[in-house]
PDB file of N, CA and C in Angstrom:
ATOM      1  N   UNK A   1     187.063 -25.209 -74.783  1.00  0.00           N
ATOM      2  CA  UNK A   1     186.856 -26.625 -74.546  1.00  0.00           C
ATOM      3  C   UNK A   1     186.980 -26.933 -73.057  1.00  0.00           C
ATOM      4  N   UNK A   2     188.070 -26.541 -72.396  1.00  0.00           N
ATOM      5  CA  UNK A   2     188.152 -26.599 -70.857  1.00  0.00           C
ATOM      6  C   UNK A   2     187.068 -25.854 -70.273  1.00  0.00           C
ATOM      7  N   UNK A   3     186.829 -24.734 -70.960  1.00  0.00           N
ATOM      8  CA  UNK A   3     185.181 -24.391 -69.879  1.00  0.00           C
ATOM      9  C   UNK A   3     184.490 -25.214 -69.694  1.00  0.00           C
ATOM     10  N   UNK A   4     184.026 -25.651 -71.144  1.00  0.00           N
ATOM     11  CA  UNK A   4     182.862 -26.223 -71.476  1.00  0.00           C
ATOM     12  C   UNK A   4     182.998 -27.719 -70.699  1.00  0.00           C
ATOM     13  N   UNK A   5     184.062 -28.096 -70.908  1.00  0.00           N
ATOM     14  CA  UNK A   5     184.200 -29.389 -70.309  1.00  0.00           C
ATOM     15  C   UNK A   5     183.980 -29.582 -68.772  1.00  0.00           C
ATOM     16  N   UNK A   6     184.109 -28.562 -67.735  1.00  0.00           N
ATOM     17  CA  UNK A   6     183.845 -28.370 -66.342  1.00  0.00           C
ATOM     18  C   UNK A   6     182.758 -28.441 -65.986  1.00  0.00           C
ATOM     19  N   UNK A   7     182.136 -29.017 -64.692  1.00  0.00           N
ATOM     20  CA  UNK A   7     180.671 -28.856 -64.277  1.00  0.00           C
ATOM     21  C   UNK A   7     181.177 -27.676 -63.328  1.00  0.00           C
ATOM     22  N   UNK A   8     180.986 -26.315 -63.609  1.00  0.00           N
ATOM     23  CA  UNK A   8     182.391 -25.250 -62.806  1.00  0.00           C
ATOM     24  C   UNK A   8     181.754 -24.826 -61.407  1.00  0.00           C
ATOM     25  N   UNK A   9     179.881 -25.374 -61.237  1.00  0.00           N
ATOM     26  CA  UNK A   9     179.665 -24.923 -60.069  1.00  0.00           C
ATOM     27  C   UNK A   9     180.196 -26.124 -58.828  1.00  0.00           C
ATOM     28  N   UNK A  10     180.461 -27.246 -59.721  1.00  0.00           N
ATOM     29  CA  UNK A  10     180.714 -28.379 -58.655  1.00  0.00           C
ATOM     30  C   UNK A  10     182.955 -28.207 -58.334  1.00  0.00           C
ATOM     31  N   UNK A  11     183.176 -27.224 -58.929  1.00  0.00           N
ATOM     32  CA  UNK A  11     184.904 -26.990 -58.484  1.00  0.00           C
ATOM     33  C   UNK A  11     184.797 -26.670 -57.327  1.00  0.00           C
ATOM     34  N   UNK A  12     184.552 -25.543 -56.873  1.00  0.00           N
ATOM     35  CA  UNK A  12     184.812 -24.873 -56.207  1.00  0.00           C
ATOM     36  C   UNK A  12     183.680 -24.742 -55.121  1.00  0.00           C
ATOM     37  N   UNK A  13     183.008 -26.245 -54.450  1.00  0.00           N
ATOM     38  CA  UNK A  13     181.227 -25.824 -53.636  1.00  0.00           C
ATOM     39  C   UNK A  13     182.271 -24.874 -52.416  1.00  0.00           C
ATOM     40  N   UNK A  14     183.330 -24.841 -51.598  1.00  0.00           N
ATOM     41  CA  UNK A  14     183.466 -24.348 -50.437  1.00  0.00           C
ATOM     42  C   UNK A  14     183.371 -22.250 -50.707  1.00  0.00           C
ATOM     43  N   UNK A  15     183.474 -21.913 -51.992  1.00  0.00           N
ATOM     44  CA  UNK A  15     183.588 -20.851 -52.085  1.00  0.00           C
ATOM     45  C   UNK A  15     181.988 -20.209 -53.126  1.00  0.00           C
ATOM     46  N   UNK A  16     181.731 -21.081 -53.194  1.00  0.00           N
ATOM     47  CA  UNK A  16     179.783 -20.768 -53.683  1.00  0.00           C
ATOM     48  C   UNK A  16     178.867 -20.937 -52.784  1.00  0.00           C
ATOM     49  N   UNK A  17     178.683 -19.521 -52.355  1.00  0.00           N
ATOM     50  CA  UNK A  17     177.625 -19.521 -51.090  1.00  0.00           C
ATOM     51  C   UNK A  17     176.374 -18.831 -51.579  1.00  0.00           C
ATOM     52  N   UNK A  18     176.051 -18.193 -53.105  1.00  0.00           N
ATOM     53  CA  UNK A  18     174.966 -17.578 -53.769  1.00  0.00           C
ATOM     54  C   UNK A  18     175.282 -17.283 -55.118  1.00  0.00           C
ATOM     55  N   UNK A  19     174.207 -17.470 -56.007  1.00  0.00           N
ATOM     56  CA  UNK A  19     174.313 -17.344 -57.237  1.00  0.00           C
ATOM     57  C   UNK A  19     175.052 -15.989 -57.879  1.00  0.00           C
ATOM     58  N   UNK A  20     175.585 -15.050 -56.907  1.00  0.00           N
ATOM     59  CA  UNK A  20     176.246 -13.995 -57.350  1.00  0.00           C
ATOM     60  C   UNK A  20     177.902 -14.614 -57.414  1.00  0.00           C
ATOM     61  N   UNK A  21     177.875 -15.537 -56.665  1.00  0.00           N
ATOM     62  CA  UNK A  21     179.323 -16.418 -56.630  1.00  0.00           C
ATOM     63  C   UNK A  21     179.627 -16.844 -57.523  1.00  0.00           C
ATOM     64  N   UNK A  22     178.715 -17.628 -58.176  1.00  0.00           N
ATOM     65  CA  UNK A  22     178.542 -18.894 -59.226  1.00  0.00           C
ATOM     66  C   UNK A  22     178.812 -17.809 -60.317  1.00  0.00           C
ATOM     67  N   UNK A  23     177.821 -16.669 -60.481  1.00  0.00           N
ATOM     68  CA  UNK A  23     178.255 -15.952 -61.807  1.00  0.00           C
ATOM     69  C   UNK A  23     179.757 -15.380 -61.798  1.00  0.00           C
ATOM     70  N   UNK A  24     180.036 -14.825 -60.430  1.00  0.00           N
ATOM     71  CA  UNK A  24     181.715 -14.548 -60.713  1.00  0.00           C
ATOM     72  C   UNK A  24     182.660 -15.389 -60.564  1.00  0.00           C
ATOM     73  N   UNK A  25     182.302 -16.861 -60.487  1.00  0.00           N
ATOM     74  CA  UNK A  25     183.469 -18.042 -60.910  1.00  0.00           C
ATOM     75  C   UNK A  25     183.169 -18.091 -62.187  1.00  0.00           C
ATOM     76  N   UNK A  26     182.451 -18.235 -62.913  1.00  0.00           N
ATOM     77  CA  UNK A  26     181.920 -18.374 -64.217  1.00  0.00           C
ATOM     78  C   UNK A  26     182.799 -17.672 -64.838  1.00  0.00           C
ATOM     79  N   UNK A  27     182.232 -15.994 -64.923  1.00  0.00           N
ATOM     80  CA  UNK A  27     183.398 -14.658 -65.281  1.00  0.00           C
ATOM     81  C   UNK A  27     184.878 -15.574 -64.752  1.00  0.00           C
ATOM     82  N   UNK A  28     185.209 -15.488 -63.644  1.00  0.00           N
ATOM     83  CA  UNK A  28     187.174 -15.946 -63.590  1.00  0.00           C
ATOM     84  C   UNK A  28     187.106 -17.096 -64.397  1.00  0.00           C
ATOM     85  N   UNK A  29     186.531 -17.999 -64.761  1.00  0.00           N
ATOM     86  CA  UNK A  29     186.607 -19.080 -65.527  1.00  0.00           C
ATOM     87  C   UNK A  29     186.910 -18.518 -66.935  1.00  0.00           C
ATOM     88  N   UNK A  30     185.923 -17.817 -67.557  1.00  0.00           N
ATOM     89  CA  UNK A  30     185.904 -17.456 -68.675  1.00  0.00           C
ATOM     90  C   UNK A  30     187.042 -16.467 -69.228  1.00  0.00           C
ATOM     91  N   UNK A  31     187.784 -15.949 -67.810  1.00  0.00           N
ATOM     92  CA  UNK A  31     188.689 -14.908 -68.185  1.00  0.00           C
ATOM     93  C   UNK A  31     190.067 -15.693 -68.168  1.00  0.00           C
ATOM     94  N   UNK A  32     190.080 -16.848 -67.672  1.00  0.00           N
ATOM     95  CA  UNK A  32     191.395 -17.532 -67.367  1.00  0.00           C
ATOM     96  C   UNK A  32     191.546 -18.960 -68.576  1.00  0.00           C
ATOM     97  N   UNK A  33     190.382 -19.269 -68.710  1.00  0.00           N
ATOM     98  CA  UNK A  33     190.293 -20.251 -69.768  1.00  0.00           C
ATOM     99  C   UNK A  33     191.496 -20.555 -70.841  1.00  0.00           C
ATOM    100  N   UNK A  34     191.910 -19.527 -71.830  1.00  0.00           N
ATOM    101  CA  UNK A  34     192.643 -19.270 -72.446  1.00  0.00           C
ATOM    102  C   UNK A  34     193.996 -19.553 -72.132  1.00  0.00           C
ATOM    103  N   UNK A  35     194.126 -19.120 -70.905  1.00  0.00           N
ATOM    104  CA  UNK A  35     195.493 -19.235 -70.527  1.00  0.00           C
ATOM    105  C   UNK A  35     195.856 -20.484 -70.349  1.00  0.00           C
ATOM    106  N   UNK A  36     195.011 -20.814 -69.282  1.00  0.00           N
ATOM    107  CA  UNK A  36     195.017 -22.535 -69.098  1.00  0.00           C
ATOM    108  C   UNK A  36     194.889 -23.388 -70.069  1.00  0.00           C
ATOM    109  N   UNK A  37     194.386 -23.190 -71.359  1.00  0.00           N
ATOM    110  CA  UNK A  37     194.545 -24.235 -72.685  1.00  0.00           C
ATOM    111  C   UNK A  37     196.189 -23.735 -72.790  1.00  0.00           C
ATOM    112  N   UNK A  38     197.042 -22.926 -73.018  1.00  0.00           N
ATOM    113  CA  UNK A  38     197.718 -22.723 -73.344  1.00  0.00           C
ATOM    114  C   UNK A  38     199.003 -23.179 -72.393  1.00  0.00           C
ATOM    115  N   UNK A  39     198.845 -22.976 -70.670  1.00  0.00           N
ATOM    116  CA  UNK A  39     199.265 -23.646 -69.954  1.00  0.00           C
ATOM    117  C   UNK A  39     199.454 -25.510 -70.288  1.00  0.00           C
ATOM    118  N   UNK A  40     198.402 -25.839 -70.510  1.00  0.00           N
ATOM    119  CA  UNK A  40     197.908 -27.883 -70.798  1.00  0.00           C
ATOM    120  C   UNK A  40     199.125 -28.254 -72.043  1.00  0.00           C
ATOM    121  N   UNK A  41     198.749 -27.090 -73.117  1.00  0.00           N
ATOM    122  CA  UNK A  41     199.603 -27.392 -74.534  1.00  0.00           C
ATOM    123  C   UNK A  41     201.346 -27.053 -74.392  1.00  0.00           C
ATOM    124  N   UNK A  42     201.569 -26.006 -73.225  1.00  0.00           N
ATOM    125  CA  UNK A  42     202.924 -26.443 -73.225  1.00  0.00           C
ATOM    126  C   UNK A  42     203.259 -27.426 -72.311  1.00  0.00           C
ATOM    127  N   UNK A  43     202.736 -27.800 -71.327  1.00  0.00           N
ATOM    128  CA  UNK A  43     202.631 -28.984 -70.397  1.00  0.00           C
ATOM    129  C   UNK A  43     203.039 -30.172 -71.687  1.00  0.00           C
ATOM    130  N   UNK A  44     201.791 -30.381 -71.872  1.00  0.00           N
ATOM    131  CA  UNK A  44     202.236 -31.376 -72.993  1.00  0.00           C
ATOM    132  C   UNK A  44     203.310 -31.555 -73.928  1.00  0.00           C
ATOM    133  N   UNK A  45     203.443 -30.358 -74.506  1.00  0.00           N
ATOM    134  CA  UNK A  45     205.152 -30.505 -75.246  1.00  0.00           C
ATOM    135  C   UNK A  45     206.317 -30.540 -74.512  1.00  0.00           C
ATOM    136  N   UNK A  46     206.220 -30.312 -73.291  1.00  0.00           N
ATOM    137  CA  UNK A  46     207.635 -30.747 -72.579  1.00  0.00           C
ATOM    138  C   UNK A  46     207.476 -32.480 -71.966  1.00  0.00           C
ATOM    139  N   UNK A  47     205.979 -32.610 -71.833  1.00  0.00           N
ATOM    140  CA  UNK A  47     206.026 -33.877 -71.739  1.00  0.00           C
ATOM    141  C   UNK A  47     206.387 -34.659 -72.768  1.00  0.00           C
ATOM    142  N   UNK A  48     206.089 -34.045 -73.910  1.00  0.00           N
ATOM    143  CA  UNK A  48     206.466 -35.268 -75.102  1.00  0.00           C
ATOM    144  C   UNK A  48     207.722 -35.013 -75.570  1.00  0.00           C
ATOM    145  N   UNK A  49     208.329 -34.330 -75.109  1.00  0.00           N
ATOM    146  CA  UNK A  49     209.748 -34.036 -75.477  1.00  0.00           C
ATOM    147  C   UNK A  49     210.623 -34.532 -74.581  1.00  0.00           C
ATOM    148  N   UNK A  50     209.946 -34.851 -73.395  1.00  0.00           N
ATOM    149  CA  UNK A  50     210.639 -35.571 -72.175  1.00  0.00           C
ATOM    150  C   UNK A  50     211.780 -34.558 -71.533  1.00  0.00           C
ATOM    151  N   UNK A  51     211.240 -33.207 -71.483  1.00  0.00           N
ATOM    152  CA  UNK A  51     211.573 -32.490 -70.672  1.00  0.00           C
ATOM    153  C   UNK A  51     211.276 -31.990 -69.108  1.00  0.00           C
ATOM    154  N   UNK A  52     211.060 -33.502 -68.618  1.00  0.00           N
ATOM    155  CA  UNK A  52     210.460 -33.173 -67.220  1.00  0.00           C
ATOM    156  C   UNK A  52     210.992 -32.452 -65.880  1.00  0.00           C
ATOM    157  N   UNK A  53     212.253 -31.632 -66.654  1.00  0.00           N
ATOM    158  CA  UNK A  53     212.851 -30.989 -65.151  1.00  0.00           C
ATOM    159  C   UNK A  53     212.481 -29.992 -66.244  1.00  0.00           C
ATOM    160  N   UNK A  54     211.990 -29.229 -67.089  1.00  0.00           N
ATOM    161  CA  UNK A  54     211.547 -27.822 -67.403  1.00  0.00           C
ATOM    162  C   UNK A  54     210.027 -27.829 -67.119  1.00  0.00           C
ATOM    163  N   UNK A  55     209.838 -28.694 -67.100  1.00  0.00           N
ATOM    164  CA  UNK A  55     208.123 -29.273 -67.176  1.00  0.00           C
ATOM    165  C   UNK A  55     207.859 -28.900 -65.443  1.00  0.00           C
ATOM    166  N   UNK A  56     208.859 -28.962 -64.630  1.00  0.00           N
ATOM    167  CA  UNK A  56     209.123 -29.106 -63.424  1.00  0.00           C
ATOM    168  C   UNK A  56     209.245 -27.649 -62.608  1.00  0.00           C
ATOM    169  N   UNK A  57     209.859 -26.937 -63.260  1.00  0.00           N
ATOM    170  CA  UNK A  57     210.628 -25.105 -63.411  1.00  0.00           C
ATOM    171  C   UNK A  57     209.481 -25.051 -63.580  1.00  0.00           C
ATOM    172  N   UNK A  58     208.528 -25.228 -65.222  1.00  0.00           N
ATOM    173  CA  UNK A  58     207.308 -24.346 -64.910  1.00  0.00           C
ATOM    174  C   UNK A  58     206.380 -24.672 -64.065  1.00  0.00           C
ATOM    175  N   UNK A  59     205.892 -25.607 -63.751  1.00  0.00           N
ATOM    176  CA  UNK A  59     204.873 -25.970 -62.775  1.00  0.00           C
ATOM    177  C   UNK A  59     205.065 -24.664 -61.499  1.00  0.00           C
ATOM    178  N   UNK A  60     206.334 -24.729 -60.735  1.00  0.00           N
ATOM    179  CA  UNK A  60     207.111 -24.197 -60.059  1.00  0.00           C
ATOM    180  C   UNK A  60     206.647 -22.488 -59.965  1.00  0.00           C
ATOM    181  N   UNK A  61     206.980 -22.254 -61.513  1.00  0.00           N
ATOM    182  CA  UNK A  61     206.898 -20.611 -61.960  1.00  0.00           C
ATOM    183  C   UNK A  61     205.316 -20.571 -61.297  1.00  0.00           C
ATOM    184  N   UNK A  62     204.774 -20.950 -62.380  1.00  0.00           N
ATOM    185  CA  UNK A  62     203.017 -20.915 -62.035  1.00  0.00           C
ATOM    186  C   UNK A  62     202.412 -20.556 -60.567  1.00  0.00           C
ATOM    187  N   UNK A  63     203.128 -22.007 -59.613  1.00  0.00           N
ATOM    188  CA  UNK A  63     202.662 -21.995 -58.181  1.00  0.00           C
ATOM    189  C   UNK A  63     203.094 -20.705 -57.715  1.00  0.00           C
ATOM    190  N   UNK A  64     204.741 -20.075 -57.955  1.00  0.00           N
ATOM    191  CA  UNK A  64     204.980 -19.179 -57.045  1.00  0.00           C
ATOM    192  C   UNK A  64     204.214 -17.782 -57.687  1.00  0.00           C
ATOM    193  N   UNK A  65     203.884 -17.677 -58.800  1.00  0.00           N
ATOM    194  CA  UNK A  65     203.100 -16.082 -59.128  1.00  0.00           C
ATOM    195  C   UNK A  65     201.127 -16.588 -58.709  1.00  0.00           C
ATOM    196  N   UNK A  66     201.291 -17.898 -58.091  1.00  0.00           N
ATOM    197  CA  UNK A  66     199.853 -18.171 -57.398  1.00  0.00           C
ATOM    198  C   UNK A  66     200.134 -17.649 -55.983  1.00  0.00           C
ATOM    199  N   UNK A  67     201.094 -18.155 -55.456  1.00  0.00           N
ATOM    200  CA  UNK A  67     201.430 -18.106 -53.914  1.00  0.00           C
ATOM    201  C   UNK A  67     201.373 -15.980 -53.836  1.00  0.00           C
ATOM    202  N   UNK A  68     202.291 -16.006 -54.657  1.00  0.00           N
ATOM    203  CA  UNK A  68     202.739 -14.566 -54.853  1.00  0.00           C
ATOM    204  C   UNK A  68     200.694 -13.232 -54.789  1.00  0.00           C
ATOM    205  N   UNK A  69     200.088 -13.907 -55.798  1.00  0.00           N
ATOM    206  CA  UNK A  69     198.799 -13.652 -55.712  1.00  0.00           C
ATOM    207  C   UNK A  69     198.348 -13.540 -54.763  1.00  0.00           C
ATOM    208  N   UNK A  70     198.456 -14.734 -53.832  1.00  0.00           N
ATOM    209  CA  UNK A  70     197.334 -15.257 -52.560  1.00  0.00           C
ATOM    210  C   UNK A  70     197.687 -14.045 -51.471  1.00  0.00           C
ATOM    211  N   UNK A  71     199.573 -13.475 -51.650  1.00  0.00           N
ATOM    212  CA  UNK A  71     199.745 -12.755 -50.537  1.00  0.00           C
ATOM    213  C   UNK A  71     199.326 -11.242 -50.528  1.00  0.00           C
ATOM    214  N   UNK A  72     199.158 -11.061 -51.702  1.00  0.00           N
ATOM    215  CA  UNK A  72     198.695  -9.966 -52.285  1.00  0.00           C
ATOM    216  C   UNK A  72     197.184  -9.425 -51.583  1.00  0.00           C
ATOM    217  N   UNK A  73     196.751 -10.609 -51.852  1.00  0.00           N
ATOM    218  CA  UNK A  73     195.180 -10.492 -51.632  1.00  0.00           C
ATOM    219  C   UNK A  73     195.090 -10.298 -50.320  1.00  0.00           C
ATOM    220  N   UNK A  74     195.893 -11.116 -49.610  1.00  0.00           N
ATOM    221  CA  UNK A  74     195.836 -11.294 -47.907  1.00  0.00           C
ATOM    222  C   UNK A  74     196.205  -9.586 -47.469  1.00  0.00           C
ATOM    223  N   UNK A  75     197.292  -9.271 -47.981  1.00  0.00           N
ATOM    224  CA  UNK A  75     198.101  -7.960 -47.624  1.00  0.00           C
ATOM    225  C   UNK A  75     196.722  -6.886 -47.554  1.00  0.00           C
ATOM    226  N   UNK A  76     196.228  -6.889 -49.168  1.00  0.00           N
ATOM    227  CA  UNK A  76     195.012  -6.248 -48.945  1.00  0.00           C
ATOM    228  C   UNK A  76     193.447  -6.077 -48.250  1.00  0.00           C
ATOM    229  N   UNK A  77     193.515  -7.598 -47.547  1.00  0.00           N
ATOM    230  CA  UNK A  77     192.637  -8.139 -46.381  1.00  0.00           C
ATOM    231  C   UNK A  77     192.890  -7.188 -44.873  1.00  0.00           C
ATOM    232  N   UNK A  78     194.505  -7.450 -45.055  1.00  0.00           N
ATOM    233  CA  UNK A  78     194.651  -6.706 -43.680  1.00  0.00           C
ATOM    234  C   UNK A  78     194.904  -5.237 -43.588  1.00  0.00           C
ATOM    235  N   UNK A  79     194.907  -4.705 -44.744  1.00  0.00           N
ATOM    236  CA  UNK A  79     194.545  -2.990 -44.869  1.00  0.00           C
ATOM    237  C   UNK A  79     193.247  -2.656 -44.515  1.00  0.00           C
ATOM    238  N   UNK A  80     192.437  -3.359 -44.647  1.00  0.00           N
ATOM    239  CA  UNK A  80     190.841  -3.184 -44.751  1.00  0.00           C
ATOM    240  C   UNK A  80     190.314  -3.227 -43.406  1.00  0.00           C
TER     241      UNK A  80
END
């Protein structure tokens, strides 16, 4: 439903520079999809439970294994 619901070439125009782009946001879309419904649905139950300092922790978790990602990638930028 979250795929489908995205116009996914209009997310991301600064990183679509050719239709080989567009097909591999598509692919990360399609491979992450899942998670992210599942991410929204516990979002939501801590919201409706009015758990907004766990609601808070995870947001938190998420960003830092993103941040954690980004350095990864960089680390391997500067091997290259």
């Amino acid at each position: 439903m979250l795929a489908t619901s995205m116009n996914r070439d209009i997310i991301f125009p600064e990183i679509l520079t050719d239709l080989e782009d567009s097909r591999i946001l598509n692919e990360a879309i399609d491979q992450v999809a899942g998670v992210i419904v599942e991410i929204v649905k516990s979002a939501f139950i801590l919201t409706k439970k009015d758990r907004r300092e766990r609601l808070e922790h995870f947001k938190a978790d998420i960003l830092d294994l993103i941040e954690e990602m980004k350095g990864e990638r960089n680390d391997n930028r500067n091997r290259e």
